[in-house]
PDB file of N, CA and C in Angstrom:
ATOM      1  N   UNK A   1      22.755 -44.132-169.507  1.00  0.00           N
ATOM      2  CA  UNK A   1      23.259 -44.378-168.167  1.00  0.00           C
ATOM      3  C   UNK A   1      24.734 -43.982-168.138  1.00  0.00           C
ATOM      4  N   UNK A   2      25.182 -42.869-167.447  1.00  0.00           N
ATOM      5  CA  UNK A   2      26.428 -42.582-167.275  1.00  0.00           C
ATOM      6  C   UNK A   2      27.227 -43.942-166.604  1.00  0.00           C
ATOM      7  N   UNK A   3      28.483 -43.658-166.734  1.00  0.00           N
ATOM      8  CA  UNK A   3      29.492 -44.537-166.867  1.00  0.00           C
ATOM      9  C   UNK A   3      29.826 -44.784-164.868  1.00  0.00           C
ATOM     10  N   UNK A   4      29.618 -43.322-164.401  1.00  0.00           N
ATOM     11  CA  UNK A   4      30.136 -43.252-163.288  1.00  0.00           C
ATOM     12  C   UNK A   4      29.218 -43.870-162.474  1.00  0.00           C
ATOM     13  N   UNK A   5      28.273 -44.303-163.028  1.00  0.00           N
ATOM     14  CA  UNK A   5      26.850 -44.982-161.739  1.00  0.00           C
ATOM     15  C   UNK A   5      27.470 -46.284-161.590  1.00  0.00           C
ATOM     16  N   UNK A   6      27.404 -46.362-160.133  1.00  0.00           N
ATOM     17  CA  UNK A   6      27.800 -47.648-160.073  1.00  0.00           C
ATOM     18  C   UNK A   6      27.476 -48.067-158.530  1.00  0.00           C
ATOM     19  N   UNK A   7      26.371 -49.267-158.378  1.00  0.00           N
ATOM     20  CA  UNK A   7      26.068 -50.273-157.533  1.00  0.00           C
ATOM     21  C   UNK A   7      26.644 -50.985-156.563  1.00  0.00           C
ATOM     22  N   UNK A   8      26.231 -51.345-155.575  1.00  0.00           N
ATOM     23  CA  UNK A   8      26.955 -52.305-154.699  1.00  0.00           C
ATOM     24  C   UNK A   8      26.795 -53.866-154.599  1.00  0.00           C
ATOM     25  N   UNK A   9      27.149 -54.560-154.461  1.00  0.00           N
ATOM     26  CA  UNK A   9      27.286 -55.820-154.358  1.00  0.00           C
ATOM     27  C   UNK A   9      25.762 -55.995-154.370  1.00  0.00           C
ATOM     28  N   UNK A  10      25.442 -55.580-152.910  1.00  0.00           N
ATOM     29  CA  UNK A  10      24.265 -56.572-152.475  1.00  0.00           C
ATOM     30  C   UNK A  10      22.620 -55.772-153.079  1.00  0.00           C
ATOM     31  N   UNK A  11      22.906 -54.353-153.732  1.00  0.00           N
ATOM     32  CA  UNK A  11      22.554 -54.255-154.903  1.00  0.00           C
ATOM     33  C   UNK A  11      22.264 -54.515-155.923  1.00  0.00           C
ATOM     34  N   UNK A  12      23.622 -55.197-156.661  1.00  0.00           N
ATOM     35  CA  UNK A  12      23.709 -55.787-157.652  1.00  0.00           C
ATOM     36  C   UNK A  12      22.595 -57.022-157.486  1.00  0.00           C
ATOM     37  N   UNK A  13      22.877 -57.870-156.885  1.00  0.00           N
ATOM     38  CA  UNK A  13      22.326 -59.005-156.190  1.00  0.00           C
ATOM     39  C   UNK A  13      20.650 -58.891-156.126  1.00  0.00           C
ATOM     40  N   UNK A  14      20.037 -57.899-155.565  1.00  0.00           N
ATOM     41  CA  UNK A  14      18.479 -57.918-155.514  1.00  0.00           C
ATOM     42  C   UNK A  14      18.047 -57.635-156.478  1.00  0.00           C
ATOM     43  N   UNK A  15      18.678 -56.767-158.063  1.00  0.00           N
ATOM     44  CA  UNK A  15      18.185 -56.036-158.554  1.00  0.00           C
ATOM     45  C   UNK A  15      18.221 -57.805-160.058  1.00  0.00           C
ATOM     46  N   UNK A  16      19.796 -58.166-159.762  1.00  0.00           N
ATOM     47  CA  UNK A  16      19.595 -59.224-160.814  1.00  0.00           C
ATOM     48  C   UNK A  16      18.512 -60.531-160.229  1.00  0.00           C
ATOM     49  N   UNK A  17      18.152 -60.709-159.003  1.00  0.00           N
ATOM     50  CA  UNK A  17      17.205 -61.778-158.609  1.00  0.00           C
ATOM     51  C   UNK A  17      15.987 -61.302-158.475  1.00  0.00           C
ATOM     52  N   UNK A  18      15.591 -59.975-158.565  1.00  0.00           N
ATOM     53  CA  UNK A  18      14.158 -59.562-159.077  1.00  0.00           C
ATOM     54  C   UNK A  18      13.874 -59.931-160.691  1.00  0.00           C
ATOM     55  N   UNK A  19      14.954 -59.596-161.506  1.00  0.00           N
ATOM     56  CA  UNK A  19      15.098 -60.089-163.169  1.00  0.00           C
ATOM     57  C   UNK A  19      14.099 -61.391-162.829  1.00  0.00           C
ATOM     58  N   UNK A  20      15.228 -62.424-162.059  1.00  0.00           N
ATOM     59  CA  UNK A  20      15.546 -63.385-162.381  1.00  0.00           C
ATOM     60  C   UNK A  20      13.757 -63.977-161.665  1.00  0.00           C
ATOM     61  N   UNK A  21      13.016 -63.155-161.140  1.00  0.00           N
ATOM     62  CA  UNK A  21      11.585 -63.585-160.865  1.00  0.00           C
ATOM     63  C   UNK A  21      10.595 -63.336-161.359  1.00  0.00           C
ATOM     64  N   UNK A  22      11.213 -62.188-162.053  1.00  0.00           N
ATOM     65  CA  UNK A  22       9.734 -61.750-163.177  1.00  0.00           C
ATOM     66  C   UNK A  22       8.547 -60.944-162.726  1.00  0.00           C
ATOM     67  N   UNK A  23       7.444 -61.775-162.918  1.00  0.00           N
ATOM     68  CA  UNK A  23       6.640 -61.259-162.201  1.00  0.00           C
ATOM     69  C   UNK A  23       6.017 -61.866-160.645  1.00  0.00           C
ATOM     70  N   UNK A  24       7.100 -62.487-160.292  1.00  0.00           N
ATOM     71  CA  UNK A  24       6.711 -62.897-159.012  1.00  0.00           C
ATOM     72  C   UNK A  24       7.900 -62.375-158.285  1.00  0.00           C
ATOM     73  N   UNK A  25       8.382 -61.479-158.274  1.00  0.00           N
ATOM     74  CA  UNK A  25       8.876 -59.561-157.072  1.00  0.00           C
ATOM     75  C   UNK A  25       8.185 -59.696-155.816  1.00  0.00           C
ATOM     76  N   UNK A  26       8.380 -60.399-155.183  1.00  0.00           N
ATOM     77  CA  UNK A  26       7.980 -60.363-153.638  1.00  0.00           C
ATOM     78  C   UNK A  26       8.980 -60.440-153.009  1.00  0.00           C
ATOM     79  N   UNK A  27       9.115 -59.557-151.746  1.00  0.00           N
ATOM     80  CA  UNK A  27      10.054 -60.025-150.874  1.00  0.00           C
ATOM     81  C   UNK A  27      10.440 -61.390-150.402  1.00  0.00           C
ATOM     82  N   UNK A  28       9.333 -62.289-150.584  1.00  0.00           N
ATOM     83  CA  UNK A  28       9.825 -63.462-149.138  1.00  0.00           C
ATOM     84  C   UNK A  28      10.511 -64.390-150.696  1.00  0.00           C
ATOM     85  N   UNK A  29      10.003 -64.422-152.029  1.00  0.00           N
ATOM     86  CA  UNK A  29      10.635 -65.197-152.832  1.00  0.00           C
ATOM     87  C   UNK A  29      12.178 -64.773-153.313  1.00  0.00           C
ATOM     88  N   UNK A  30      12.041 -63.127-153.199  1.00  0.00           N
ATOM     89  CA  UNK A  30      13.060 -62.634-153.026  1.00  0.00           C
ATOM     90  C   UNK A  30      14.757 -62.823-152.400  1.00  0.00           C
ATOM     91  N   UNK A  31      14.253 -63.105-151.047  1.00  0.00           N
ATOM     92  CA  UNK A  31      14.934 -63.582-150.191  1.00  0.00           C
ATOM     93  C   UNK A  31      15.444 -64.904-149.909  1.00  0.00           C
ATOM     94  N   UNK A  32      14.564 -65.559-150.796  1.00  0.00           N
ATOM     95  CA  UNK A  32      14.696 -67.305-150.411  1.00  0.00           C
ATOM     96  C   UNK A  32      15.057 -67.515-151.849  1.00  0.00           C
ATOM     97  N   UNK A  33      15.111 -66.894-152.735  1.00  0.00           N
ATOM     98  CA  UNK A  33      16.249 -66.964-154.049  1.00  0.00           C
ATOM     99  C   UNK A  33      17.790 -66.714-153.710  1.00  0.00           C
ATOM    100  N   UNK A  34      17.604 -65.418-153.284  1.00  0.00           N
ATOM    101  CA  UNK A  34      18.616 -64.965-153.131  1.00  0.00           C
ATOM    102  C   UNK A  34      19.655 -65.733-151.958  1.00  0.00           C
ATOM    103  N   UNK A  35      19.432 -66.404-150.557  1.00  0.00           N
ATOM    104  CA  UNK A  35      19.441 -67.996-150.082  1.00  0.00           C
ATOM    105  C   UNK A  35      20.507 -68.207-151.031  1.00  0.00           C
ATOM    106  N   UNK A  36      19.101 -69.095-151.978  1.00  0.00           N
ATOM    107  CA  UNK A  36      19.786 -70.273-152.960  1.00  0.00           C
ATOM    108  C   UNK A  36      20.482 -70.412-153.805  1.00  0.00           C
ATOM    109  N   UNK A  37      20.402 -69.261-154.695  1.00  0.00           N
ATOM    110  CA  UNK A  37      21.536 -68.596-155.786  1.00  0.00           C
ATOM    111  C   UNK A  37      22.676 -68.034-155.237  1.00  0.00           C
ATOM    112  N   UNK A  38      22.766 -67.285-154.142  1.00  0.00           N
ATOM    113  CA  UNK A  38      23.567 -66.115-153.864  1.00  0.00           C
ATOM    114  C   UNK A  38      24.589 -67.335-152.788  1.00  0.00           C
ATOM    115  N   UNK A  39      23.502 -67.638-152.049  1.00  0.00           N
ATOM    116  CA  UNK A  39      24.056 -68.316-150.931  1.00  0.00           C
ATOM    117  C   UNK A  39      24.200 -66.834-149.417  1.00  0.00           C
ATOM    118  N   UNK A  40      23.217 -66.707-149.684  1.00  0.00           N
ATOM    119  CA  UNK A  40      23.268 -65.467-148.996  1.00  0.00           C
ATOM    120  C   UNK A  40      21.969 -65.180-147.708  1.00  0.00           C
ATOM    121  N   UNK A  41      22.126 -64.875-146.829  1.00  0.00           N
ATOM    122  CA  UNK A  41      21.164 -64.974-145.783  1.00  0.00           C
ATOM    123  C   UNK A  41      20.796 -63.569-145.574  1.00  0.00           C
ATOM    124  N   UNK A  42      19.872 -63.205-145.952  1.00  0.00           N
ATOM    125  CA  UNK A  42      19.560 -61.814-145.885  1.00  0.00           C
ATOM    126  C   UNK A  42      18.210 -61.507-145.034  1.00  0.00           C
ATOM    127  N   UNK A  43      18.402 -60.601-144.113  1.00  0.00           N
ATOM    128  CA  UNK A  43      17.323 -60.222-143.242  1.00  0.00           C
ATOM    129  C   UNK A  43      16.646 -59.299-143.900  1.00  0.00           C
ATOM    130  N   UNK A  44      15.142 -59.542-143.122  1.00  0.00           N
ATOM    131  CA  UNK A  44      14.128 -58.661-143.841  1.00  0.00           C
ATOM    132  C   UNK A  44      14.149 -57.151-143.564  1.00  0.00           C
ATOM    133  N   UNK A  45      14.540 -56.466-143.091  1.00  0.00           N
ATOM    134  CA  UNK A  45      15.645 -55.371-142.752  1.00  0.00           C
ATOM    135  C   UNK A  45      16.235 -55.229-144.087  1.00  0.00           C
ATOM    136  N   UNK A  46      17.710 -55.647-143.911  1.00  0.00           N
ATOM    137  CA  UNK A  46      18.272 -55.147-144.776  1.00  0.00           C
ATOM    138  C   UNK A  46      17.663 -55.211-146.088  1.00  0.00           C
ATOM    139  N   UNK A  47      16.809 -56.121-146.541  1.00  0.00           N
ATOM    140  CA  UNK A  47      16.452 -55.846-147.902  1.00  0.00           C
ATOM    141  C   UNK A  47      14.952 -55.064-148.445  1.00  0.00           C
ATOM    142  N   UNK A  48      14.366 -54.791-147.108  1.00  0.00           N
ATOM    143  CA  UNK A  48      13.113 -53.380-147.519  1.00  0.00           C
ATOM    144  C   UNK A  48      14.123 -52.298-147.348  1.00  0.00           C
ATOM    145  N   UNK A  49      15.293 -52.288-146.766  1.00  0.00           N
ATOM    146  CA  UNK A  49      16.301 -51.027-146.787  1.00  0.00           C
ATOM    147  C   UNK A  49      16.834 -50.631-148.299  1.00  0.00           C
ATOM    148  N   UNK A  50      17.338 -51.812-148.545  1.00  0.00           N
ATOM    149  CA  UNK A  50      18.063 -51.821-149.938  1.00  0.00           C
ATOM    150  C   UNK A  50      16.706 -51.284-151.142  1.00  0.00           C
ATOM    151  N   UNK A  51      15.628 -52.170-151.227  1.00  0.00           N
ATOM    152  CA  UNK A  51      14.681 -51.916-151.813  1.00  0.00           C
ATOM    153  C   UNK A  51      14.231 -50.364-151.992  1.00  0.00           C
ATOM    154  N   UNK A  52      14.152 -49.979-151.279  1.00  0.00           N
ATOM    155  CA  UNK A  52      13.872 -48.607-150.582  1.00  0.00           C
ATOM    156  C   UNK A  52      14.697 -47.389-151.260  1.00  0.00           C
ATOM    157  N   UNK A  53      16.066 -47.815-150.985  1.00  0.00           N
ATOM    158  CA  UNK A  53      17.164 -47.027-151.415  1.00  0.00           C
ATOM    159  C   UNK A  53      17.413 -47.366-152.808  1.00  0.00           C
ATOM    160  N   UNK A  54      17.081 -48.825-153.813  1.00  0.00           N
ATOM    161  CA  UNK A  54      16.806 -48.589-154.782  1.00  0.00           C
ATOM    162  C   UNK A  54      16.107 -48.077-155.874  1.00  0.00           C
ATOM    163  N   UNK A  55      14.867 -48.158-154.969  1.00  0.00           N
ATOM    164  CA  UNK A  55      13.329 -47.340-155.190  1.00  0.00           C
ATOM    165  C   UNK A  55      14.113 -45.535-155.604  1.00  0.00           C
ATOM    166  N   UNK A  56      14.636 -45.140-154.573  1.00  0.00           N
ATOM    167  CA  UNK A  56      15.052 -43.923-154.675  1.00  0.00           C
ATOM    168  C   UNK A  56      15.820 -43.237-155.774  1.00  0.00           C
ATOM    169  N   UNK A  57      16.583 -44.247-156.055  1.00  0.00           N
ATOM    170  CA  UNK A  57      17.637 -43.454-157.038  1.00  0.00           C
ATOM    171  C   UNK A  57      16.880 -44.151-158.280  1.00  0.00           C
ATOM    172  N   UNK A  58      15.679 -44.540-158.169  1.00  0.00           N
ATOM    173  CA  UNK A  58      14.932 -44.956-159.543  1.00  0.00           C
ATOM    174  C   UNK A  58      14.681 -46.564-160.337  1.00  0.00           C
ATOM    175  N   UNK A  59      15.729 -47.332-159.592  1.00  0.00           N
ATOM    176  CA  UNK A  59      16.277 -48.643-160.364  1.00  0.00           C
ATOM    177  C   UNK A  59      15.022 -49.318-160.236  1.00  0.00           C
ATOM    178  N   UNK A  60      14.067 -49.587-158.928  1.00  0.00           N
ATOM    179  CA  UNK A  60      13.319 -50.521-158.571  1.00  0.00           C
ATOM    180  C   UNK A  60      12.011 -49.492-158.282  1.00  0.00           C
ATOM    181  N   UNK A  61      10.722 -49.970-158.964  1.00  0.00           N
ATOM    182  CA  UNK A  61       9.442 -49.869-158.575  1.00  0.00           C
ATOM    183  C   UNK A  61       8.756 -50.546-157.935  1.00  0.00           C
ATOM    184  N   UNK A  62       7.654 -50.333-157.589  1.00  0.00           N
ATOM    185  CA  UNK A  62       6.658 -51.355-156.826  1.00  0.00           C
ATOM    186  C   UNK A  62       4.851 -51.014-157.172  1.00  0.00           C
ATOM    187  N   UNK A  63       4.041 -52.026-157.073  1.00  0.00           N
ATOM    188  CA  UNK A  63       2.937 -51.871-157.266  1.00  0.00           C
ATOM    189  C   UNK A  63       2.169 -52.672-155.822  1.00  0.00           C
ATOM    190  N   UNK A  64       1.377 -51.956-155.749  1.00  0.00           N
ATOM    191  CA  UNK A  64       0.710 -52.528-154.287  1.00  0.00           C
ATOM    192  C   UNK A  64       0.199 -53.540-154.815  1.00  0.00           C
ATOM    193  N   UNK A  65      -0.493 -54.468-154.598  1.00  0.00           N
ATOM    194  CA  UNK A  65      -1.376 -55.486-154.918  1.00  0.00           C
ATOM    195  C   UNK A  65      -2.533 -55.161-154.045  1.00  0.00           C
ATOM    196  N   UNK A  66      -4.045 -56.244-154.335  1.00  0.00           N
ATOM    197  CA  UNK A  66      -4.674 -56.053-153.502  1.00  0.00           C
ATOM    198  C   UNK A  66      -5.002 -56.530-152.092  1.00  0.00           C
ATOM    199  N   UNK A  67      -5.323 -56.741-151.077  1.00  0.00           N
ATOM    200  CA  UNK A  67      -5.373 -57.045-149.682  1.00  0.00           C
ATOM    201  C   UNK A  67      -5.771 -58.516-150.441  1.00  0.00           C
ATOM    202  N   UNK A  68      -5.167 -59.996-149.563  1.00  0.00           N
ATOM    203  CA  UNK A  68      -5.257 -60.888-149.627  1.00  0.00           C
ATOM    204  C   UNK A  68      -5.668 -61.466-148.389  1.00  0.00           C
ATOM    205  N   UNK A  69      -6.871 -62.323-148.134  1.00  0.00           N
ATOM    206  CA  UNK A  69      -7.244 -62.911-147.275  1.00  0.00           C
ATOM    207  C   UNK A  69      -6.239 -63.732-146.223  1.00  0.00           C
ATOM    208  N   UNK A  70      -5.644 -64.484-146.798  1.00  0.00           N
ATOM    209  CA  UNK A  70      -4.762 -65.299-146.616  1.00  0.00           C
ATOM    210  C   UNK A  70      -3.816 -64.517-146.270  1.00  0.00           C
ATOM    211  N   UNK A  71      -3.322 -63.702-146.006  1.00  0.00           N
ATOM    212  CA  UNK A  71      -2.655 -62.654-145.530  1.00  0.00           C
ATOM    213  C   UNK A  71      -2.598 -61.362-144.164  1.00  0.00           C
ATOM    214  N   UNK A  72      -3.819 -62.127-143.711  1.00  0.00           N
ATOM    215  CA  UNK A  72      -4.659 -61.089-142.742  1.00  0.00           C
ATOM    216  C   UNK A  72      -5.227 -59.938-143.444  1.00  0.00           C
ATOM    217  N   UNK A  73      -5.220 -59.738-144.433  1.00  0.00           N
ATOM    218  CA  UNK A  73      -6.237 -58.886-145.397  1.00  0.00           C
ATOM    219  C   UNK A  73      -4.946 -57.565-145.598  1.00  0.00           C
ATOM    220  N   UNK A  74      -3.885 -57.897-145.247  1.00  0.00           N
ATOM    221  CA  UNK A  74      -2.735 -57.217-145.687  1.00  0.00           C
ATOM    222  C   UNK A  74      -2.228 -57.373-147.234  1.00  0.00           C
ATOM    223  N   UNK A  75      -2.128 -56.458-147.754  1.00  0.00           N
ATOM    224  CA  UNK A  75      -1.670 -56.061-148.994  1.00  0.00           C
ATOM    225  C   UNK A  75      -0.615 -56.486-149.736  1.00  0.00           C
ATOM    226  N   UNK A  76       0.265 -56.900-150.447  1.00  0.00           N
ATOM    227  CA  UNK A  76       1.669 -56.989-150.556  1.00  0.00           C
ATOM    228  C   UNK A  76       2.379 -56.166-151.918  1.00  0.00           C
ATOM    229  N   UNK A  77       3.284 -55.778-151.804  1.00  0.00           N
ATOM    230  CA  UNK A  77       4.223 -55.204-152.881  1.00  0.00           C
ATOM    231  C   UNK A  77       4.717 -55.762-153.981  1.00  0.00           C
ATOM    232  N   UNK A  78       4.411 -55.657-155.307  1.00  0.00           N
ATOM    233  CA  UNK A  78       5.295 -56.446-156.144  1.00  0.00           C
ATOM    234  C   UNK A  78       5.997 -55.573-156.608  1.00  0.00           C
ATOM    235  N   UNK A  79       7.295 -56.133-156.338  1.00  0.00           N
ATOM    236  CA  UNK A  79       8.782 -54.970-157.217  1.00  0.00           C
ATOM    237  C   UNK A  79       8.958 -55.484-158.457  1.00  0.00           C
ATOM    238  N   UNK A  80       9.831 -54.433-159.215  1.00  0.00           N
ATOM    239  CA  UNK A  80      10.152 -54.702-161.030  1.00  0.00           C
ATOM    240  C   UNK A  80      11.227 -53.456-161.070  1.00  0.00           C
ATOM    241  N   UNK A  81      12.286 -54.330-161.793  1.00  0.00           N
ATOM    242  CA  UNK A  81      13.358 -53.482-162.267  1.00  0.00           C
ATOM    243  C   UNK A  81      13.127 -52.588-162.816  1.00  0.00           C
ATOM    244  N   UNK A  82      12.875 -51.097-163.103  1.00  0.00           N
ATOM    245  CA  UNK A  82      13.025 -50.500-164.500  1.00  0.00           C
ATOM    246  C   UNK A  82      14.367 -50.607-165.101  1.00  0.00           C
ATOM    247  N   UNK A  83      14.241 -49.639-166.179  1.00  0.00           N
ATOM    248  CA  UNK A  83      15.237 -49.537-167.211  1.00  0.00           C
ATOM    249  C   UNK A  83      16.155 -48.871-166.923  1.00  0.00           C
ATOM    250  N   UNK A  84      16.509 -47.739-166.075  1.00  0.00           N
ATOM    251  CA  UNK A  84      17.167 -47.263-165.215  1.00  0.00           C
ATOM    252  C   UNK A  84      18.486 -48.417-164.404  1.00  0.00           C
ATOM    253  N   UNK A  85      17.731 -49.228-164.086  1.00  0.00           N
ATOM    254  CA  UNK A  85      17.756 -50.377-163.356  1.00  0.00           C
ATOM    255  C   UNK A  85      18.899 -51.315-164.148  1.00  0.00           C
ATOM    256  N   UNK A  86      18.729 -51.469-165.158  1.00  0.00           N
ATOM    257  CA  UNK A  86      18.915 -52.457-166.071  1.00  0.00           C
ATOM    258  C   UNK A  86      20.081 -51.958-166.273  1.00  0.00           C
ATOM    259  N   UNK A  87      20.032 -50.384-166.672  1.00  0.00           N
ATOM    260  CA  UNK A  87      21.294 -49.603-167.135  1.00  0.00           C
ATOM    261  C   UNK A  87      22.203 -49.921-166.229  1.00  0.00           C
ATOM    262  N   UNK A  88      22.022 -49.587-165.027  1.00  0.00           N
ATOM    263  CA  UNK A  88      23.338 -49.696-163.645  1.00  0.00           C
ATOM    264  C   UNK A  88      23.807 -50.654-163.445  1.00  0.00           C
ATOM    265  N   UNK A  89      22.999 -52.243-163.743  1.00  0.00           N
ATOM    266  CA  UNK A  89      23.086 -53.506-164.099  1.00  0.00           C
ATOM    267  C   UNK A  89      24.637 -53.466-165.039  1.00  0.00           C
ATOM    268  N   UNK A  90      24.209 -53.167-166.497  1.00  0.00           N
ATOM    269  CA  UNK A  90      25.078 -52.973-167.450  1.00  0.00           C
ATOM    270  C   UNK A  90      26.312 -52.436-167.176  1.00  0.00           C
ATOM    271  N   UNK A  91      26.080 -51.428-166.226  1.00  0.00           N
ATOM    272  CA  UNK A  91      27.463 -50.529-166.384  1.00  0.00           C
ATOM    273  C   UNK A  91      28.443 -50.501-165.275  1.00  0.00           C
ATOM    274  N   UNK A  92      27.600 -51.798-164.179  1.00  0.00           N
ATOM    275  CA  UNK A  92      28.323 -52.218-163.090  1.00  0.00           C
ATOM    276  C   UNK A  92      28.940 -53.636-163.766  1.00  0.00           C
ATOM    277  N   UNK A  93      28.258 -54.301-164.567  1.00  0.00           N
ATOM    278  CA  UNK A  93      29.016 -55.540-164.806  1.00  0.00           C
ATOM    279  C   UNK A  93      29.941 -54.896-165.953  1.00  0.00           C
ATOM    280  N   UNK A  94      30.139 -54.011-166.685  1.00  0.00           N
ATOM    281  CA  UNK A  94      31.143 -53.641-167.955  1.00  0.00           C
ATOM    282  C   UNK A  94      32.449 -53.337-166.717  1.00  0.00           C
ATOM    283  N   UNK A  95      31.857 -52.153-165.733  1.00  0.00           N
ATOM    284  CA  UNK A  95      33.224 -52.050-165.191  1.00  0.00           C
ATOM    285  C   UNK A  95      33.971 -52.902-164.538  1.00  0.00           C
ATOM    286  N   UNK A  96      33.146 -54.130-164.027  1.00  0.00           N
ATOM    287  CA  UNK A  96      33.567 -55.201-163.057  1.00  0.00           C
ATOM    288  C   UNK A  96      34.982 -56.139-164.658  1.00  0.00           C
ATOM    289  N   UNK A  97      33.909 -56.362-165.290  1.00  0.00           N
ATOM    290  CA  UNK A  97      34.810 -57.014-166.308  1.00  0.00           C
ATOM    291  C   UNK A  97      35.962 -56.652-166.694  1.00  0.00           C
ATOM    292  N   UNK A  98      35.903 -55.333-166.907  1.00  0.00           N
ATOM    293  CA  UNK A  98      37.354 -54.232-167.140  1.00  0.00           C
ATOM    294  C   UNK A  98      38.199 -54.433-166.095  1.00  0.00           C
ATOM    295  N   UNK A  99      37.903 -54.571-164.919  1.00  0.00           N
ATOM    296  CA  UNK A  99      38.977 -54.616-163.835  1.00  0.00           C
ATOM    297  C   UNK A  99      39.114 -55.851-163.615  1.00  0.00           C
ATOM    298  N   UNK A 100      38.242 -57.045-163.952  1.00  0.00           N
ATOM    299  CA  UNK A 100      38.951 -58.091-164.037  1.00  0.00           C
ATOM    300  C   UNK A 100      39.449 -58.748-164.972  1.00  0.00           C
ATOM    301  N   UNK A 101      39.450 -57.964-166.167  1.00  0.00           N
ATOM    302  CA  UNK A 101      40.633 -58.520-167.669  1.00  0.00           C
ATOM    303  C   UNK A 101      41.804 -58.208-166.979  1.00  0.00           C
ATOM    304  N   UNK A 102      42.640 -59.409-167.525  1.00  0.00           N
ATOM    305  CA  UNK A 102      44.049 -59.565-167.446  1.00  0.00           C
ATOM    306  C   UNK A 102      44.961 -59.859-166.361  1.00  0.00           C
ATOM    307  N   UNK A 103      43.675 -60.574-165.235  1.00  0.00           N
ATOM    308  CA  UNK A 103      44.293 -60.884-164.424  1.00  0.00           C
ATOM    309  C   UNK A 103      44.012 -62.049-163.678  1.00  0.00           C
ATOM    310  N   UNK A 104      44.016 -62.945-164.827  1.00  0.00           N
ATOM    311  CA  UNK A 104      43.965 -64.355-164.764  1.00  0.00           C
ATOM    312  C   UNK A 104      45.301 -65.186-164.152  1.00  0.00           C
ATOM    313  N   UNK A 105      46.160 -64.418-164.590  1.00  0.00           N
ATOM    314  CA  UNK A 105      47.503 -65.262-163.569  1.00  0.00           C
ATOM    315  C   UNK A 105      47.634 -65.114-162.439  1.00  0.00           C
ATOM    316  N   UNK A 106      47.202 -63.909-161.947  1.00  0.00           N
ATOM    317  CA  UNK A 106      47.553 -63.228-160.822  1.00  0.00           C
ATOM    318  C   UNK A 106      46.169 -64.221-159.619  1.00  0.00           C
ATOM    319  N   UNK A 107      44.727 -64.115-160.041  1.00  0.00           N
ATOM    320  CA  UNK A 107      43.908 -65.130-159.758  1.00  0.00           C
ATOM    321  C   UNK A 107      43.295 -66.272-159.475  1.00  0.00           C
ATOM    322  N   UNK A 108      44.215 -67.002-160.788  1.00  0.00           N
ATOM    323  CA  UNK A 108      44.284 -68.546-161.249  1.00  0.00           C
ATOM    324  C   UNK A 108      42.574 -68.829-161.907  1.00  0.00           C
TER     325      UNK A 108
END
């Protein structure tokens, strides 16, 4: 993973609270983590957007599942980080750390 890849916040954010679900990658748990951890209110919009655009540059996959009754016989998506994923993870928190060494006084 080159050095120069680097993520956005609310990026960062879906890609570490998909980790943080495993194999339960659904949007709506997704969102109602992200709520509770993040403290963050995120519309279902912006995050099939984000998803989408992570999908693209490779970070995030998805597997259909099968049509669920209980669902209106609609299907649902389960997402999973790849390794790709993981990398941009890494190399967004190394640079975050670098720019915030040494500036603990200035901070408190």
């Amino acid at each position: 993973m080159p050095r120069s890849v680097f993520i956005g916040e609310f990026e960062q954010l879906v890609l570490l609270m998909l980790l943080r679900l495993e194999d339960d990658g659904y949007a709506l748990p997704l969102r109602q983590g992200m709520s509770k951890l993040a403290g963050r209110s995120v519309s279902r919009g912006a995050l099939y957007r984000t998803l989408e655009r992570l999908g693209s540059k490779g970070y995030v996959v998805w597997e259909l599942e099968e049509r669920v009754p209980g669902r209106g016989g609609h299907p649902r998506r389960r997402y999973a980080v790849t390794a790709d994923g993981i990398g941009a993870l890494r190399a967004s928190r190394t640079a975050l750390l670098e720019l915030w060494d040494g500036l603990d006084k200035v901070l408190g």
